[in-house]
PDB file of N, CA and C in Angstrom:
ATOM      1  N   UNK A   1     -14.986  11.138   1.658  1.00  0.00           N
ATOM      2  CA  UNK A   1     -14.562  12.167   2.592  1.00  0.00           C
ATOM      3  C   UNK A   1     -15.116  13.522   2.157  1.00  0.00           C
ATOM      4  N   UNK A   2     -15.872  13.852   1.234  1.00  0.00           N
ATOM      5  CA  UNK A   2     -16.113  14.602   0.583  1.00  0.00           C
ATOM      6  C   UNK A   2     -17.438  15.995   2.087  1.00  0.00           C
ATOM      7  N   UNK A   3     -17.214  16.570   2.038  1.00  0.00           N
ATOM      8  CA  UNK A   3     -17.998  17.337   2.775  1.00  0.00           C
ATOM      9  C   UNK A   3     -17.426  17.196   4.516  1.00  0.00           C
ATOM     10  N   UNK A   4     -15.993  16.346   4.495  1.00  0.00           N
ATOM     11  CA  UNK A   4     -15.407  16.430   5.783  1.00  0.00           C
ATOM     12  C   UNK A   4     -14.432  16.751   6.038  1.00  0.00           C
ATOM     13  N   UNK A   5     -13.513  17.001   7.175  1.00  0.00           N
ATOM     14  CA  UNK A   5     -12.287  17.575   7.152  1.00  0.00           C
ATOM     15  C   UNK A   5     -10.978  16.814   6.896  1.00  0.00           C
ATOM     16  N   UNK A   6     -10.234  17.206   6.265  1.00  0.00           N
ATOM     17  CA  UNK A   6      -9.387  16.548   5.668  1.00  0.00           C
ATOM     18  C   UNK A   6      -7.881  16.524   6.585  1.00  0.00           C
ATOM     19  N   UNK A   7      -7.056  15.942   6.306  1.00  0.00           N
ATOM     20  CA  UNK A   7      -5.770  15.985   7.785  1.00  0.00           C
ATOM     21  C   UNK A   7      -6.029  14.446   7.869  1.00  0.00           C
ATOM     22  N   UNK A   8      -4.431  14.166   8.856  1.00  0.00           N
ATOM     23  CA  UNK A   8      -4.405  13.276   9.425  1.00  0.00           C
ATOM     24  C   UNK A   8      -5.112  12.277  10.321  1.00  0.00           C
ATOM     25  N   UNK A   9      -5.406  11.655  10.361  1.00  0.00           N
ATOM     26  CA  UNK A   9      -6.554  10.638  11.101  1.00  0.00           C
ATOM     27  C   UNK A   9      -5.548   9.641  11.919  1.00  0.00           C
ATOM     28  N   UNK A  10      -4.488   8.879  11.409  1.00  0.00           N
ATOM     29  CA  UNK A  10      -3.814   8.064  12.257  1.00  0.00           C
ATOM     30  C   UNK A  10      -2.798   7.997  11.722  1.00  0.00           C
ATOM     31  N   UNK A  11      -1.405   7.439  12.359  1.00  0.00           N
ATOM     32  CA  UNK A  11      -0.008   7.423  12.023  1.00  0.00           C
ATOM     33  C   UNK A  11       0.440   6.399  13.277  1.00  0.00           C
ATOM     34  N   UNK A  12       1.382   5.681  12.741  1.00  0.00           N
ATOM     35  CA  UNK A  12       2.417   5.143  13.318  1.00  0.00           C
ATOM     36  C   UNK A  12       3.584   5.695  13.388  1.00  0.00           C
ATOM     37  N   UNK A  13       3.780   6.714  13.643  1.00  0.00           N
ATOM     38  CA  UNK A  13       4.874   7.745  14.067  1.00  0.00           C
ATOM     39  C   UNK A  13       4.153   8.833  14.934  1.00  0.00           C
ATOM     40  N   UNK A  14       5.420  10.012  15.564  1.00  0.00           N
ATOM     41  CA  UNK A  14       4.768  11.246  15.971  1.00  0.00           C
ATOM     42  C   UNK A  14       4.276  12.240  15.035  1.00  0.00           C
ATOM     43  N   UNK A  15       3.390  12.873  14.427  1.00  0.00           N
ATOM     44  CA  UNK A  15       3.034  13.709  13.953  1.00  0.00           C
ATOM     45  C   UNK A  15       2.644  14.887  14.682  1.00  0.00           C
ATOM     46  N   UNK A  16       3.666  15.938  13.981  1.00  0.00           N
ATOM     47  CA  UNK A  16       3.375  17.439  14.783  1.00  0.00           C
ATOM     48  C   UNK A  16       3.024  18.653  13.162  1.00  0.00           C
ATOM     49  N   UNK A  17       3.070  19.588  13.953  1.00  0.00           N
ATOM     50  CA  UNK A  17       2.959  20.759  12.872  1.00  0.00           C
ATOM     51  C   UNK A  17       2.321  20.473  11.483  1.00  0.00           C
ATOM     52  N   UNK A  18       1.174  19.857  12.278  1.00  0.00           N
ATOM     53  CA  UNK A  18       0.063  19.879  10.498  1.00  0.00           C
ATOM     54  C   UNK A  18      -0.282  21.276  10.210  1.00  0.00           C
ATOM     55  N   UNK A  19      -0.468  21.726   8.771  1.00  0.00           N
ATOM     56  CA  UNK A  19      -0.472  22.366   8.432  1.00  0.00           C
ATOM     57  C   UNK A  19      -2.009  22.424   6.687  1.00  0.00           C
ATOM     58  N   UNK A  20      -3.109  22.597   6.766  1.00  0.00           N
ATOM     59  CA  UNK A  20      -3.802  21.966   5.514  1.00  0.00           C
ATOM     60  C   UNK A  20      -4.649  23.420   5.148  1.00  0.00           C
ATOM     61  N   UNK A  21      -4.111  23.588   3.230  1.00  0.00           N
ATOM     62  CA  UNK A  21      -3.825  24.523   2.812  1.00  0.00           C
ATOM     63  C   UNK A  21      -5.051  24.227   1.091  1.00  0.00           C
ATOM     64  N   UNK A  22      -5.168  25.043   0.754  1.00  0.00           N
ATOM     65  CA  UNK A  22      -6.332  24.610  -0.391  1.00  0.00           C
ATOM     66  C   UNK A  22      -5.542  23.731  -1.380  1.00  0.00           C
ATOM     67  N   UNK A  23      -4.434  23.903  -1.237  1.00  0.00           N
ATOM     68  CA  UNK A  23      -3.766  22.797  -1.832  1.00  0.00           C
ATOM     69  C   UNK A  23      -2.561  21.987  -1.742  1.00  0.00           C
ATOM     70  N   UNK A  24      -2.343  21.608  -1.006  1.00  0.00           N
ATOM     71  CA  UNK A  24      -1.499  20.935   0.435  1.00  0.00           C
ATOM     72  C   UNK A  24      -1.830  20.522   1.747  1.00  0.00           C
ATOM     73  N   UNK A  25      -1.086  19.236   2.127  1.00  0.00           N
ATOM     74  CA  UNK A  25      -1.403  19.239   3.604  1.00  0.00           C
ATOM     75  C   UNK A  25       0.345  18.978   4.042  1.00  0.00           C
ATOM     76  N   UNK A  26       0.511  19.617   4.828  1.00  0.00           N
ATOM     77  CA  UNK A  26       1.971  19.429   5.453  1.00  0.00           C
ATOM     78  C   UNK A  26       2.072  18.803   6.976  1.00  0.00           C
ATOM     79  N   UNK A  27       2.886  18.755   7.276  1.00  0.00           N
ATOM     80  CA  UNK A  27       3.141  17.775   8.449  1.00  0.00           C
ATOM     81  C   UNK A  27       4.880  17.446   9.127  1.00  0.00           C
ATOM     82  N   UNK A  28       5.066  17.264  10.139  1.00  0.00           N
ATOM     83  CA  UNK A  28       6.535  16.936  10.024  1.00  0.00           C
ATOM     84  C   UNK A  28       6.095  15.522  11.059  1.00  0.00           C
ATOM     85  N   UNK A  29       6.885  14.692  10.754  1.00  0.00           N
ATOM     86  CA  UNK A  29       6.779  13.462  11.453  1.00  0.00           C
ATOM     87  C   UNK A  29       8.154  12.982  12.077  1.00  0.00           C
ATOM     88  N   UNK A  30       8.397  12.061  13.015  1.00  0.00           N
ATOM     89  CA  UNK A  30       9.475  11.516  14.028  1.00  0.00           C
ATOM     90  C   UNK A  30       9.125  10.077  14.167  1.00  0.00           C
ATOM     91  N   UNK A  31       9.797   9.105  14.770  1.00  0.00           N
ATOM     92  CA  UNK A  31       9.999   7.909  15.362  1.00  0.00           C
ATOM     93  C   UNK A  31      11.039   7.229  15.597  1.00  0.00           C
ATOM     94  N   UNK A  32      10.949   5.678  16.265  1.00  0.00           N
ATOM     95  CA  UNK A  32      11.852   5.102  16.614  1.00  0.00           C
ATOM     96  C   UNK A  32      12.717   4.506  15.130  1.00  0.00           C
ATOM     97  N   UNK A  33      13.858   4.753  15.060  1.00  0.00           N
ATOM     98  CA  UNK A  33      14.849   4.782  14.023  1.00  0.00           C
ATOM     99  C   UNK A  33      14.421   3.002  13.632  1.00  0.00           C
ATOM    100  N   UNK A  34      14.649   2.983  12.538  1.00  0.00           N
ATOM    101  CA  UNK A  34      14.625   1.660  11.528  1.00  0.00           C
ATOM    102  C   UNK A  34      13.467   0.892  12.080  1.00  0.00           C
ATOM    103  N   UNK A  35      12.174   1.419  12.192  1.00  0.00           N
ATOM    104  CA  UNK A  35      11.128   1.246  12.112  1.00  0.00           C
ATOM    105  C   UNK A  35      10.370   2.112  10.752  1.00  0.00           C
ATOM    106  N   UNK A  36       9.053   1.175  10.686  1.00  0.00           N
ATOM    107  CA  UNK A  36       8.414   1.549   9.357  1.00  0.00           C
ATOM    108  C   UNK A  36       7.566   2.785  10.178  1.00  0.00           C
ATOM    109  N   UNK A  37       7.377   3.686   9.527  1.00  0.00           N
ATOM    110  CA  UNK A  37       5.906   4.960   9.588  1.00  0.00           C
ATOM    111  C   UNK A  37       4.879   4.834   8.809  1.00  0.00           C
ATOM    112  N   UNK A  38       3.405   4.655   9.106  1.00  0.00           N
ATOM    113  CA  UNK A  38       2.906   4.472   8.364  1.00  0.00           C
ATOM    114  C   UNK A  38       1.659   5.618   8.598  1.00  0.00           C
ATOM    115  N   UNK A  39       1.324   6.436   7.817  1.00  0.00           N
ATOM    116  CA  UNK A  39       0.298   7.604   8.225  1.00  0.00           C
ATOM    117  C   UNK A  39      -0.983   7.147   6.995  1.00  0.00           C
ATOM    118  N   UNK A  40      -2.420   7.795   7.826  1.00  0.00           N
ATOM    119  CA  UNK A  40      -3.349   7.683   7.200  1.00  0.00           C
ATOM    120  C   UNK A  40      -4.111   9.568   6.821  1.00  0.00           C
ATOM    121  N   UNK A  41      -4.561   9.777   5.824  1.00  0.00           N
ATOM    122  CA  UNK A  41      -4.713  10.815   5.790  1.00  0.00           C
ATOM    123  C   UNK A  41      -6.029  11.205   5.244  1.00  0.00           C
ATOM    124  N   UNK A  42      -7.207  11.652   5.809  1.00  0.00           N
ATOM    125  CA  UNK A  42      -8.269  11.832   5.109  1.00  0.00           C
ATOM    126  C   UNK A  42      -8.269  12.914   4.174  1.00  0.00           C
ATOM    127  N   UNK A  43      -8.476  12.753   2.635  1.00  0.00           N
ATOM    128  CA  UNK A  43      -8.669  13.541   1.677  1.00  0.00           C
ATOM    129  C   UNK A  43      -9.753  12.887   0.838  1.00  0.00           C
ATOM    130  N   UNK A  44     -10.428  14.261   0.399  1.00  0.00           N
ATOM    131  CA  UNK A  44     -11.497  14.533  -0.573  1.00  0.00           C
ATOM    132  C   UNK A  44     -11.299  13.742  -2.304  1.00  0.00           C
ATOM    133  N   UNK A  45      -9.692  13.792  -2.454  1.00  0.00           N
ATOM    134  CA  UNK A  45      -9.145  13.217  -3.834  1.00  0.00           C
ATOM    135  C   UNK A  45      -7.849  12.941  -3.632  1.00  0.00           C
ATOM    136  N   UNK A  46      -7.719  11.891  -4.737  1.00  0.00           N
ATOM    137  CA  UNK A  46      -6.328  11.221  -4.727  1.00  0.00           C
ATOM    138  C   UNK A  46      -5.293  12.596  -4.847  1.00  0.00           C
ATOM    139  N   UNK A  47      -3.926  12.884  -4.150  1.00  0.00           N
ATOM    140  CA  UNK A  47      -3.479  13.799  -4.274  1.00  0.00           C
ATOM    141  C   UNK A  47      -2.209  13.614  -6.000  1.00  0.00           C
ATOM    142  N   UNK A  48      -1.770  14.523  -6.315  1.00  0.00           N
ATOM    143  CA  UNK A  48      -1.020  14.299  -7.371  1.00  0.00           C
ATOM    144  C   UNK A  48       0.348  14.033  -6.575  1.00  0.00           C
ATOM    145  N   UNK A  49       0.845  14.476  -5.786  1.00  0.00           N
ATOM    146  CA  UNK A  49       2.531  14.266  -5.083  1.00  0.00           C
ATOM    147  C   UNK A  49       2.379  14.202  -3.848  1.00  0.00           C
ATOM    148  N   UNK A  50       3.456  13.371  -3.109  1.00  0.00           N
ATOM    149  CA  UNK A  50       3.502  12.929  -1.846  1.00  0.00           C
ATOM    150  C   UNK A  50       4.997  12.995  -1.765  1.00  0.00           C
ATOM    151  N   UNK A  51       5.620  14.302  -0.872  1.00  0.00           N
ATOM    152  CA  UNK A  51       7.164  13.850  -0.493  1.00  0.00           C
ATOM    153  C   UNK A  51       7.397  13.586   0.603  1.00  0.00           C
ATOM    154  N   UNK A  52       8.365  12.958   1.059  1.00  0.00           N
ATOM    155  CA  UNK A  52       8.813  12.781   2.730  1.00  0.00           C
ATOM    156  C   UNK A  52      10.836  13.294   2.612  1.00  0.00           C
ATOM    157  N   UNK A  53      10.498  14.522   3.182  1.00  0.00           N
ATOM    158  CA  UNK A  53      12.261  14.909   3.207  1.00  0.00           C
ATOM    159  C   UNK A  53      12.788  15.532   1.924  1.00  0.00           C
ATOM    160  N   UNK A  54      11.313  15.954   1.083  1.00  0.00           N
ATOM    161  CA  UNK A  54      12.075  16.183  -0.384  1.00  0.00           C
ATOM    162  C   UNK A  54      12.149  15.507  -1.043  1.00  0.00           C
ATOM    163  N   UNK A  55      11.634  14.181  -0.911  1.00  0.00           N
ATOM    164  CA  UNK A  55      11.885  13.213  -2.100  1.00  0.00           C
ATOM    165  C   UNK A  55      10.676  12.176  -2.138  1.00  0.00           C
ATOM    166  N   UNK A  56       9.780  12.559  -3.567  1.00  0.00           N
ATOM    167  CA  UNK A  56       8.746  11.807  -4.154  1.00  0.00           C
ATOM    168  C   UNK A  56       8.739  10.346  -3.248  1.00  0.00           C
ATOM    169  N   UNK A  57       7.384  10.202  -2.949  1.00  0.00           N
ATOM    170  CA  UNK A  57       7.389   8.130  -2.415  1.00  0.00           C
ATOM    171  C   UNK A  57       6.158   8.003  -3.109  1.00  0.00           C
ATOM    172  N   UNK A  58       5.691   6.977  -3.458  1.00  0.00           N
ATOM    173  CA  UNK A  58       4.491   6.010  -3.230  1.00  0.00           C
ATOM    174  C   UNK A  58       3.440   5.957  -2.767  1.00  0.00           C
ATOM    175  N   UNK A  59       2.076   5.830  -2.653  1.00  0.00           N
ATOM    176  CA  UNK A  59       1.162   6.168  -2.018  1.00  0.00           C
ATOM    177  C   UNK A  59       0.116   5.248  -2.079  1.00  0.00           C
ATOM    178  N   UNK A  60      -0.720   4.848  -1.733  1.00  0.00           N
ATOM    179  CA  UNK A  60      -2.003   4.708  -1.629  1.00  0.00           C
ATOM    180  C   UNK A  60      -3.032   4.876  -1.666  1.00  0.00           C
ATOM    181  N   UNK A  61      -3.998   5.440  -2.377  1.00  0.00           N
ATOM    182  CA  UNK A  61      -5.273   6.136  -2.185  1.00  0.00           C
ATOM    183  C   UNK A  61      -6.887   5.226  -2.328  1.00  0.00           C
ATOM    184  N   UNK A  62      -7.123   4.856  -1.371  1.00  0.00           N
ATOM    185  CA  UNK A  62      -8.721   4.793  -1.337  1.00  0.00           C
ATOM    186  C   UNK A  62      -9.702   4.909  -0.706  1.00  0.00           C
ATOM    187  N   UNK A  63     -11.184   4.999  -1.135  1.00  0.00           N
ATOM    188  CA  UNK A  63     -12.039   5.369  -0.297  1.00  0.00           C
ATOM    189  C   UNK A  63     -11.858   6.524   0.804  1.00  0.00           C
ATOM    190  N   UNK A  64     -11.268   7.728   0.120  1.00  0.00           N
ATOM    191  CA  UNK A  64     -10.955   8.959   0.524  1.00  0.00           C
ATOM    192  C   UNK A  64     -10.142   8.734   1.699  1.00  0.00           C
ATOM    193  N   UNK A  65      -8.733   7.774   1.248  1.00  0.00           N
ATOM    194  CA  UNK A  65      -7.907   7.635   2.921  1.00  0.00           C
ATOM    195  C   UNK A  65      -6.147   7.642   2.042  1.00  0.00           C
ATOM    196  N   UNK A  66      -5.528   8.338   2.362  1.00  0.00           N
ATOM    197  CA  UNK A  66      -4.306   8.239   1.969  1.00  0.00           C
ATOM    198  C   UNK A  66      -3.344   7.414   2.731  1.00  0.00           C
ATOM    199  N   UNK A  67      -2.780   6.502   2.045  1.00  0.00           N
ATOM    200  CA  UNK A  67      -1.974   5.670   3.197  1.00  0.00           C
ATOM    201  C   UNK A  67      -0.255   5.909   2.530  1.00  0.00           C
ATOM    202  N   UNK A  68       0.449   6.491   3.193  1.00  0.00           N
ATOM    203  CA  UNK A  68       1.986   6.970   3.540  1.00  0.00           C
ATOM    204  C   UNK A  68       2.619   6.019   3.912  1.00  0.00           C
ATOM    205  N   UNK A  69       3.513   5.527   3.442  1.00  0.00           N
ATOM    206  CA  UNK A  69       4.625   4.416   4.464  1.00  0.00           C
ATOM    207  C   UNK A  69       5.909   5.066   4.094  1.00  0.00           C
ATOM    208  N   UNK A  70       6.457   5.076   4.650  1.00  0.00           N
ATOM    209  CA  UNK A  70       8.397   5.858   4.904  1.00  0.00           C
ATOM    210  C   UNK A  70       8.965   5.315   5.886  1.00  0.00           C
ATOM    211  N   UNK A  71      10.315   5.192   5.890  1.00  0.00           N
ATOM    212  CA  UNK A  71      10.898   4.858   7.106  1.00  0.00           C
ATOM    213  C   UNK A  71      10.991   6.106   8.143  1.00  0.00           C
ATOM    214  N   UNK A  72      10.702   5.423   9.667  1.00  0.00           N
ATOM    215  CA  UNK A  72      10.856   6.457  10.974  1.00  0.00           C
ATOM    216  C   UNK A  72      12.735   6.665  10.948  1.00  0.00           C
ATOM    217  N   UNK A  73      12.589   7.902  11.836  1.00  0.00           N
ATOM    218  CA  UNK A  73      13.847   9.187  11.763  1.00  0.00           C
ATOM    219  C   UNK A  73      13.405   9.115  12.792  1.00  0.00           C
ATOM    220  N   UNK A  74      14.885   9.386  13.726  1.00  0.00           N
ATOM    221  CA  UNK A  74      14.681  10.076  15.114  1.00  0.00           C
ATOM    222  C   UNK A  74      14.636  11.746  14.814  1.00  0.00           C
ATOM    223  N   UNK A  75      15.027  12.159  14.037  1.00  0.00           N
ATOM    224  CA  UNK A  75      14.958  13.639  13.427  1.00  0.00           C
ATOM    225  C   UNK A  75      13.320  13.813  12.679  1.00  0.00           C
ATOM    226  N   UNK A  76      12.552  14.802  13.094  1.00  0.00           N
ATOM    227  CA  UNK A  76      11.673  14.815  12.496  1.00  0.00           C
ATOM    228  C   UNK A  76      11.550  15.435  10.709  1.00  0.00           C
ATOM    229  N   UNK A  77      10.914  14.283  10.101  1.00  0.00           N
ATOM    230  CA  UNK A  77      11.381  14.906   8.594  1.00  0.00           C
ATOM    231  C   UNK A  77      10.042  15.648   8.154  1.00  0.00           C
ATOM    232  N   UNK A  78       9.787  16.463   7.059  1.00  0.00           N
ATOM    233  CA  UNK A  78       9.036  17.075   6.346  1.00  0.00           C
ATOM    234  C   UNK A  78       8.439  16.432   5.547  1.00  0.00           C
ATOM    235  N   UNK A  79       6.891  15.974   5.822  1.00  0.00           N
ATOM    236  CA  UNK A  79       5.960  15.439   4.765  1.00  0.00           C
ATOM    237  C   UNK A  79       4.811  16.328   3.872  1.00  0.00           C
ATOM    238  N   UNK A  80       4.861  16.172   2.533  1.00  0.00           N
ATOM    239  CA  UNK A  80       4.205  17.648   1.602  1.00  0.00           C
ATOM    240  C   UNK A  80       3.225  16.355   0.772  1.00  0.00           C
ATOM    241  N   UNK A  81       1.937  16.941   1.056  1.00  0.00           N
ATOM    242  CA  UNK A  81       1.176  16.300   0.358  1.00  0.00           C
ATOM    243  C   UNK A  81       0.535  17.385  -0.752  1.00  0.00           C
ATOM    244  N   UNK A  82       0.399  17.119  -2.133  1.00  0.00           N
ATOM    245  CA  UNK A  82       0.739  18.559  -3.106  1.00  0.00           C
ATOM    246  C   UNK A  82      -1.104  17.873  -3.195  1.00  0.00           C
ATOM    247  N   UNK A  83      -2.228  18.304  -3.224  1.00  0.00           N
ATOM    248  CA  UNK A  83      -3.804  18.108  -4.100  1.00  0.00           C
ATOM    249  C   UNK A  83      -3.611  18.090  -5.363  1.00  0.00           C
TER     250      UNK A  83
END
């Protein structure tokens, strides 16, 4: 991904209010309740932290694609991706 723009590329939820910062990408996400979310995120490097709602998850990183899984909220929650 290196020399391209970095942000969201696809999600299985709603994604609104991206936000991508020299060192962060933010986002707030929504969906149908007790369903999985699963977002893809193009970045340049593996990021060091990934929260959803404030609280550290799990991640994925390859071939410059971040893959997110959290459970969907009918409330849209706050996703912080830290570089």
């Amino acid at each position: 991904v290196a020399g391209k723009k970095e942000g969201v590329i696809a999600a299985a939820c709603r994604v609104t209010d991206q936000k991508i910062a020299a060192d962060s990408i933010t986002f707030r996400a929504d969906g149908i309740a007790q369903t999985q979310a699963v977002v893809c995120v193009a970045m340049a490097s593996k990021p060091r932290t990934v929260t959803v709602g404030g609280k550290a998850i799990d991640f994925t990183y390859a071939g410059g694609v971040l893959w997110i899984r959290f459970d969907n909220a009918v409330e849209p929650m706050t996703i912080e991706i830290h570089k």
